[in-house]
Protein backbone atom coordinates (compact mmCIF):
# COMPACT_ATOMS: atom_id res chain seq x y z
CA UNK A 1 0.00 0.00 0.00
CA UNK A 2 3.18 2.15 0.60
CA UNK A 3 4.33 2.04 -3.12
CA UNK A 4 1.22 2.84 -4.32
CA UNK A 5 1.10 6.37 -3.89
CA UNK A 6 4.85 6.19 -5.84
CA UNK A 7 3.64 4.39 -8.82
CA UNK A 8 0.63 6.55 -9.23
CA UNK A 9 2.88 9.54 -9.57
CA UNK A 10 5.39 7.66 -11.91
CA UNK A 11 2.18 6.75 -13.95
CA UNK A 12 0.56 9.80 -13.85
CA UNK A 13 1.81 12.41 -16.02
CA UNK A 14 2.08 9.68 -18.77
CA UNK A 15 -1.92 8.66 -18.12
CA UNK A 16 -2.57 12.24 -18.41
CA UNK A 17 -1.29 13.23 -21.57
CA UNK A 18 -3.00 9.72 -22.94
CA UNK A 19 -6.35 11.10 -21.67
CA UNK A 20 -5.60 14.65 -22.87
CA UNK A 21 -4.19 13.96 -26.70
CA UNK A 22 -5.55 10.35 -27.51
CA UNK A 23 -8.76 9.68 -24.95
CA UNK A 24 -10.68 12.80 -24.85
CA UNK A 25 -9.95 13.46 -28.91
CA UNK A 26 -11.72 9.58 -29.53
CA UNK A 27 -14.60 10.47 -27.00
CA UNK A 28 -15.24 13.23 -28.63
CA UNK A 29 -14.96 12.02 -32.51
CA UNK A 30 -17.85 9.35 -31.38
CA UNK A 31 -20.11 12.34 -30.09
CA UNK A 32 -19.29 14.16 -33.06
CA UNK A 33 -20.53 10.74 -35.51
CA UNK A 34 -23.86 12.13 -34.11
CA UNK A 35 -24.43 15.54 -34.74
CA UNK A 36 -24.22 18.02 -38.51
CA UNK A 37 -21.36 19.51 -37.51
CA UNK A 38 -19.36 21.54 -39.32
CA UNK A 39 -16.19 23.34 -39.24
CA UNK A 40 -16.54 26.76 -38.39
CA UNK A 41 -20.29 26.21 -38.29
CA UNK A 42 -22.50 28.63 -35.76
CA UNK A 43 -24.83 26.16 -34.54
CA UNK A 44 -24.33 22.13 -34.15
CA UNK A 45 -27.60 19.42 -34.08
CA UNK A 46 -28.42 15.90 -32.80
CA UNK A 47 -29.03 14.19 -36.21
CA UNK A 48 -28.66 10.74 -34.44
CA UNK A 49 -27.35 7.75 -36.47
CA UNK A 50 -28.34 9.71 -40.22
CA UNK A 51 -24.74 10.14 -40.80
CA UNK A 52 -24.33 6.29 -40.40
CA UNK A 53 -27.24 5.59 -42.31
CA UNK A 54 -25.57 8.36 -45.07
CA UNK A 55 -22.40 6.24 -44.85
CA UNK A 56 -24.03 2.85 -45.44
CA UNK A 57 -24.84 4.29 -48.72
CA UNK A 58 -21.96 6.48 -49.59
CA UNK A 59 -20.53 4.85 -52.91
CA UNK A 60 -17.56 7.19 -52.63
CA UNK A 61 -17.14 5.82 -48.90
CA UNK A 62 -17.26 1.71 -49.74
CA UNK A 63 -14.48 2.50 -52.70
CA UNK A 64 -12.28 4.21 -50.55
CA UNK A 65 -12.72 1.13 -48.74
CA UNK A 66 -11.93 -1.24 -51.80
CA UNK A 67 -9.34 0.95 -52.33
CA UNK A 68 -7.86 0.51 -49.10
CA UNK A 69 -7.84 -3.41 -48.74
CA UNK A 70 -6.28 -3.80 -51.99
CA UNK A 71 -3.69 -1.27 -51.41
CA UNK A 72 -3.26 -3.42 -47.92
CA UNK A 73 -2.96 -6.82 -49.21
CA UNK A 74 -0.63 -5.39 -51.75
CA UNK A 75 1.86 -3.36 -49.22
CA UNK A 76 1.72 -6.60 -46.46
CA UNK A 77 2.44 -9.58 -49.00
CA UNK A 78 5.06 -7.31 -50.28
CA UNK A 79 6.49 -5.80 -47.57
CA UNK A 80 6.43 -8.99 -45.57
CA UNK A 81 7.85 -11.08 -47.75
CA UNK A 82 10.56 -8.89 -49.24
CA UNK A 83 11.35 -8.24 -45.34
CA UNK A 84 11.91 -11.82 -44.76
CA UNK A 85 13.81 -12.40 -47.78
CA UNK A 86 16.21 -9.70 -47.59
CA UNK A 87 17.02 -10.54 -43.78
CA UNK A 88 17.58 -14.27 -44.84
CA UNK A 89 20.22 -13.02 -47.34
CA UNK A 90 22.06 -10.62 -44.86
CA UNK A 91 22.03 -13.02 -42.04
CA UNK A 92 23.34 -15.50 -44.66
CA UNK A 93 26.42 -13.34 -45.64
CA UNK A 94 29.83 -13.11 -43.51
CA UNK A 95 30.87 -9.67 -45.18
CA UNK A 96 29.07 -6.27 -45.49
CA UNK A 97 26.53 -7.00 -43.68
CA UNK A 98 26.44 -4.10 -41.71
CA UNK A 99 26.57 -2.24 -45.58
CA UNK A 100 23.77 -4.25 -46.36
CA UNK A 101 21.77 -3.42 -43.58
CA UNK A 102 22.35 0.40 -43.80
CA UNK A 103 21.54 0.51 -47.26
CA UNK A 104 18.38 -1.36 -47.45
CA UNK A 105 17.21 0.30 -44.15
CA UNK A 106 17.76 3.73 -45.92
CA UNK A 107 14.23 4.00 -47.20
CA UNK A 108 12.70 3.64 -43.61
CA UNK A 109 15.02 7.00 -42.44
CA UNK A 110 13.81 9.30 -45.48
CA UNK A 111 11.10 11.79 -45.58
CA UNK A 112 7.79 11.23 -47.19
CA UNK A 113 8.27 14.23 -49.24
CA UNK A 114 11.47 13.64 -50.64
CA UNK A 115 10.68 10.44 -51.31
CA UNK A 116 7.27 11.49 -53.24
CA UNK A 117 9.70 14.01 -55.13
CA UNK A 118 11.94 11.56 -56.36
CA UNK A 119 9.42 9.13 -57.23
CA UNK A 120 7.12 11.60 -59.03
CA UNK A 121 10.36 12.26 -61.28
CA UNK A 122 11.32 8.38 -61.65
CA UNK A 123 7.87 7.46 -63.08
CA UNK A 124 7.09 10.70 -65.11
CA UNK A 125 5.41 9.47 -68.61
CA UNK A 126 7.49 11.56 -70.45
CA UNK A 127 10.71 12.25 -68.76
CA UNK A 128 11.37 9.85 -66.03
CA UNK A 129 14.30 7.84 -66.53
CA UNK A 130 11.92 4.28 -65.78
CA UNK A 131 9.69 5.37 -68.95
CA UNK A 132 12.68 6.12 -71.02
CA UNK A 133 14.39 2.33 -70.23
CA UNK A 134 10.86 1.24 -71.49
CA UNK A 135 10.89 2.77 -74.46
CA UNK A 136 14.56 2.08 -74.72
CA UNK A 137 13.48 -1.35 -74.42
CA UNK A 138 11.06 -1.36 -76.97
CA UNK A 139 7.95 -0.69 -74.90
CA UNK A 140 5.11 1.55 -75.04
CA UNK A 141 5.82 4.68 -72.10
CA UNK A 142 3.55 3.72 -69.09
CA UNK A 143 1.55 6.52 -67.36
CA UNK A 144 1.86 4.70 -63.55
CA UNK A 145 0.32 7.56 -61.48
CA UNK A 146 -2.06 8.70 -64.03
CA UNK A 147 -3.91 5.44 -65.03
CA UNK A 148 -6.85 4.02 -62.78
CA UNK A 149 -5.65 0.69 -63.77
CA UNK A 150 -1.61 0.85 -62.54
CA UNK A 151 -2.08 4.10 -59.71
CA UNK A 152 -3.18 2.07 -56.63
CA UNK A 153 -0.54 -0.72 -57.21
CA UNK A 154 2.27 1.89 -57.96
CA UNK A 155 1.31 3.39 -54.78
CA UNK A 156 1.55 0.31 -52.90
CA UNK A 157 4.82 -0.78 -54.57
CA UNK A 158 6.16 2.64 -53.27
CA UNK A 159 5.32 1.94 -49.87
CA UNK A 160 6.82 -1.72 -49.82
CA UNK A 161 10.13 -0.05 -50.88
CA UNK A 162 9.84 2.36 -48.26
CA UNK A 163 8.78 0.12 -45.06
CA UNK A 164 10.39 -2.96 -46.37
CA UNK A 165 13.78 -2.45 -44.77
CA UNK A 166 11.45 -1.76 -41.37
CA UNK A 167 10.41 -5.50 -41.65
CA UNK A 168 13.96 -6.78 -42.50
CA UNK A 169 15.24 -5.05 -39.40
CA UNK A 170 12.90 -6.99 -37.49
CA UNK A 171 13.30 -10.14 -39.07
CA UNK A 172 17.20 -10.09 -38.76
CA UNK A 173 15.95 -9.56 -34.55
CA UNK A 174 14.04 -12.43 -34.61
CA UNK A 175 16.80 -14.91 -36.65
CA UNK A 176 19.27 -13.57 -34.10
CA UNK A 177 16.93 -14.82 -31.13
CA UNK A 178 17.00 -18.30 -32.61
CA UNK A 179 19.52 -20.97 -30.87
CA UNK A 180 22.51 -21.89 -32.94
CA UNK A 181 21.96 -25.33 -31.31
CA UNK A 182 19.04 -26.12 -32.93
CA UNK A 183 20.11 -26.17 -36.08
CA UNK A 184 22.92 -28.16 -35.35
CA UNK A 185 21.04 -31.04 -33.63
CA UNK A 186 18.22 -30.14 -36.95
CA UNK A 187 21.45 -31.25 -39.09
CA UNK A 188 22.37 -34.30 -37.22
CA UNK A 189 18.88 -35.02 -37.42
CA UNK A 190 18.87 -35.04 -41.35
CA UNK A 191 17.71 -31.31 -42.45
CA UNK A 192 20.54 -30.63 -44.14
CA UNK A 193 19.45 -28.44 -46.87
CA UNK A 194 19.15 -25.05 -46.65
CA UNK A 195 15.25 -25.14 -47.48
CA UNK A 196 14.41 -27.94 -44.71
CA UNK A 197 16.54 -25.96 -42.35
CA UNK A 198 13.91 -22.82 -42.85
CA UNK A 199 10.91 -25.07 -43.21
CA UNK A 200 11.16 -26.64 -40.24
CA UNK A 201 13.59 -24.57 -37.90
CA UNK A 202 13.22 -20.88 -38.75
CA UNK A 203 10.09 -20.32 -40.15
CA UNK A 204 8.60 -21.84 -36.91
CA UNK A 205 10.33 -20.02 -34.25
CA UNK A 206 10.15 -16.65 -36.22
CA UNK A 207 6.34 -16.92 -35.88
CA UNK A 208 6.15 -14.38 -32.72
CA UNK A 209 8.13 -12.14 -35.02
CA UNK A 210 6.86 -12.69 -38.14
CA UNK A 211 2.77 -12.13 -36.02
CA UNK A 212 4.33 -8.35 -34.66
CA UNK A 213 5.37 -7.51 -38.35
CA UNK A 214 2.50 -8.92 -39.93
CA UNK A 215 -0.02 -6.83 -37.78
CA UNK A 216 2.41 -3.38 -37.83
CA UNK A 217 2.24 -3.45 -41.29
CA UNK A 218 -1.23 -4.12 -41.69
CA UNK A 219 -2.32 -1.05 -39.48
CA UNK A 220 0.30 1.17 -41.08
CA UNK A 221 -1.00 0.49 -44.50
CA UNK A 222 -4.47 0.79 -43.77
CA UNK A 223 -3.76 4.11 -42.19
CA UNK A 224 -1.95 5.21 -45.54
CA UNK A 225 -2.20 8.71 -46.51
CA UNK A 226 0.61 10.90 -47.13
CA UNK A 227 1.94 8.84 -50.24
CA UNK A 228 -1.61 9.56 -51.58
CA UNK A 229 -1.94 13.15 -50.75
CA UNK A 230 1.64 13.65 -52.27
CA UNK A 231 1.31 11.91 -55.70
CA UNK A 232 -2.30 11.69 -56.86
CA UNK A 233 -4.54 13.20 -54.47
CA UNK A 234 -7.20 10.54 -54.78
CA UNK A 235 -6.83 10.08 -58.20
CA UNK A 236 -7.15 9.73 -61.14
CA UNK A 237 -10.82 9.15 -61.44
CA UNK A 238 -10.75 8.32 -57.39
CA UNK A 239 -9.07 5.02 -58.49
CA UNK A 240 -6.33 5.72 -54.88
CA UNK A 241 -8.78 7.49 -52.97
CA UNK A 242 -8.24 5.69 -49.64
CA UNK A 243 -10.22 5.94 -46.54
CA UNK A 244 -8.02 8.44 -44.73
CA UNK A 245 -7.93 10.51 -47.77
CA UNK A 246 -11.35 10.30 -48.06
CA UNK A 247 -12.07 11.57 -44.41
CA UNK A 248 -9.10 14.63 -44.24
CA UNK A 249 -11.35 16.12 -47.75
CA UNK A 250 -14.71 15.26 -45.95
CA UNK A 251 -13.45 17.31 -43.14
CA UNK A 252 -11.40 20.18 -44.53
CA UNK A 253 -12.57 20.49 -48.11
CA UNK A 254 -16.09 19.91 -47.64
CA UNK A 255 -16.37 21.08 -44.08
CA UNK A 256 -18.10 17.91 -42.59
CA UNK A 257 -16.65 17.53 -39.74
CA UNK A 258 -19.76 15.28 -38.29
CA UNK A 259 -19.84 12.86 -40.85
CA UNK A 260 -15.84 12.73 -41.50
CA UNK A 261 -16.21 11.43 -37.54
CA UNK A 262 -18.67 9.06 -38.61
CA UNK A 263 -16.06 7.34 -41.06
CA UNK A 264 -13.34 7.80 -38.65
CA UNK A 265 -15.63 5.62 -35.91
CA UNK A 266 -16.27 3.26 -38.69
CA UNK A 267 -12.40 2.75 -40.14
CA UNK A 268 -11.54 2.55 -36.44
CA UNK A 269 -13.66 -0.10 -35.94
CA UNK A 270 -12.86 -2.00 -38.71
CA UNK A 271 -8.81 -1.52 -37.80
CA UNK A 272 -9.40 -2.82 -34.01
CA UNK A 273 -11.66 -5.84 -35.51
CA UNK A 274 -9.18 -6.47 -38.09
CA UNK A 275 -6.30 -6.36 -35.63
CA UNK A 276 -8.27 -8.69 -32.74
CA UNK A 277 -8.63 -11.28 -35.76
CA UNK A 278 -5.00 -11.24 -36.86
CA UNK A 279 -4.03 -11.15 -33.19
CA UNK A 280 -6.42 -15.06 -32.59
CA UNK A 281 -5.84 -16.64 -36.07
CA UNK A 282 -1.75 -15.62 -36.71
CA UNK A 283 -1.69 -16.68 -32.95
CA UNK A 284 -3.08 -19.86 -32.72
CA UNK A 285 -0.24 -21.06 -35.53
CA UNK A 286 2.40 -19.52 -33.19
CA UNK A 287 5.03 -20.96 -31.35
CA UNK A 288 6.80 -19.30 -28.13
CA UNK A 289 10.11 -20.57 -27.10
C-alpha cells in the first residue's frame, strides 16, 4: 500500500497526456458521428445515427474502402515477404553486412516528401528515366500515377520499398533470437538443406516475429495517406482514394466535420476488428520458445 502512492505519480503524467491527446480526442470524434457539424459552423444538431445511415450508402465511402484493402494486401504480402527475404540473405552473408543493412534500411530513415519528389520524377510518362528504359526497351511509355488501372498498385509498390527495410530489421531480430543449437542437432537429425533448415527450424520459431510484423504493417498500410496526398490526391478518377484521404477532404474540403467522424468511428472499428482477428488466427499457428 506504501508504493502505491509512488507508482501513481510515476504513472501519472504519462496517463494524463494519454487522456488529454488520444482519450478525450476519440470520446469526442464518437459524439461528433452524431451531430451536422461543421467546421466553423454557428450552430451544431443531434441528427442521431443519419450520418451512419448516409455512410451505409456512400458509394464514394465503400471505394475508398476497396481501395484501401487492396492497397493493404498489396503493401503486407510485399512488404512482408521482401522483409523476410532480404534478412535471410544478410544473415546468410559473412561480409558487409552491416553495408547491407544500412543501405536497405535507408528507405525507412527518409522523408515522405522527398521520397514522393523523387518518385514523381522516376515514373514521369514523359521524362522519367523508368519510362525512357521502357521505351529504350522497346515498350510503349507507361503513365503509372495517371492510369486508374496501374495508380493504386504503384502506390503500394512505393510503400513496400519504403517500409520494407522496417520488416527486414525486425526479421534479422528475430533470426538472431533463434539458438545456434538447434540447427545443429536439426542437421544431425537429417535437415541438411538449406530449405528444410527454414521449413522446419526458422520459419517456426520466427512466428512471434513474423505475427508483430504482420499486424504493424497491416495497421500502417491501412492508415496510408501521405503517399496519396503527395502523388495523386485521390486520383485519377478516385481510383487511390483511400479511406483516410477520403475523411481529411470530408473534413477540410467539404467542411463535414460530423460525418468525417462518422467514417473515422467506422475505419476505427474496422482496424481494431481487423487487428483482434490477426491477433487469434496468426496466434493460434504460433510458437513461443
Amino acid at each position: 500500500m506504501r508504493q502505491q502512492p509512488a507508482a501513481f505519480a510515476l504513472a501519472g503524467p504519462g496517463a494524463a497526456l494519454l487522456g488529454i491527446f488520444i482519450l478525450i480526442p476519440a470520446l469526442l470524434v464518437v459524439a461528433l458521428s452524431f451531430t451536422d457539424y461543421g467546421l466553423a459552423a454557428p450552430t451544431i444538431r443531434f441528427v442521431g445515427f443519419a450520418n451512419y445511415a448516409e455512410m451505409l450508402g456512400d458509394g464514394r465511402f465503400w471505394n475508398a474502402l476497396a481501395n484501401t484493402a487492396l492497397y493493404a494486401v498489396m503493401v503486407l504480402a510485399g512488404s512482408v515477404g521482401l522483409g523476410l527475404g532480404l534478412a535471410l540473405m544478410i544473415a546468410s552473408v559473412r561480409r558487409l553486412g552491416g553495408f547491407y543493412r544500412a543501405a536497405f534500411f535507408l528507405p525507412v530513415a527518409t522523408t515522405m516528401v522527398a521520397m514522393a519528389t523523387v518518385w514523381e520524377y522516376l515514373l514521369h510518362p514523359s521524362v522519367g528515366p523508368v519510362n525512357r528504359l521502357l521505351v529504350m526497351l522497346g515498350f510503349a511509355p507507361v503513365n503509372f500515377l495517371g492510369d486508374p488501372a496501374t495508380a493504386l498498385a504503384t502506390l503500394a509498390l512505393i510503400t513496400v520499398w519504403d517500409i520494407a527495410g522496417f520488416n527486414m530489421v525486425l526479421f534479422l531480430a528475430g533470426l538472431g533470437a533463434i539458438p545456434r543449437d538447434v540447427y545443429e542437432a536439426a542437421s544431425v537429425d537429417g535437415a541438411a538443406s538449406a530449405w528444410s533448415r527454414f521449413r522446419h527450424i526458422t520459419w517456426p520459431l520466427l512466428g512471434p516475429t513474423t505475427m508483430f510484423v504482420v499486424i504493424i504493417t497491416a495497421i500502417r498500410s491501412l492508415r496510408v495517406f501521405d503517399t496519396v496526398a503527395l502523388l495523386t490526391q485521390g486520383g485519377p478518377a478516385h481510383a487511390t482514394e483511400v479511406i483516410l484521404f477520403r475523411i481529411t477532404t470530408t473534413a477540410f474540403q467539404h467542411l463535414r466535420i460530423g460525418y468525417a467522424s462518422t467514417l473515422t468511428v467506422a475505419f476505427l472499428v474496422m482496424v481494431g476488428l481487423l487487428a483482434l482477428a490477426q491477433v487469434w488466427l496468426v496466434g493460434r499457428r504460433v510458437h513461443y520458445t
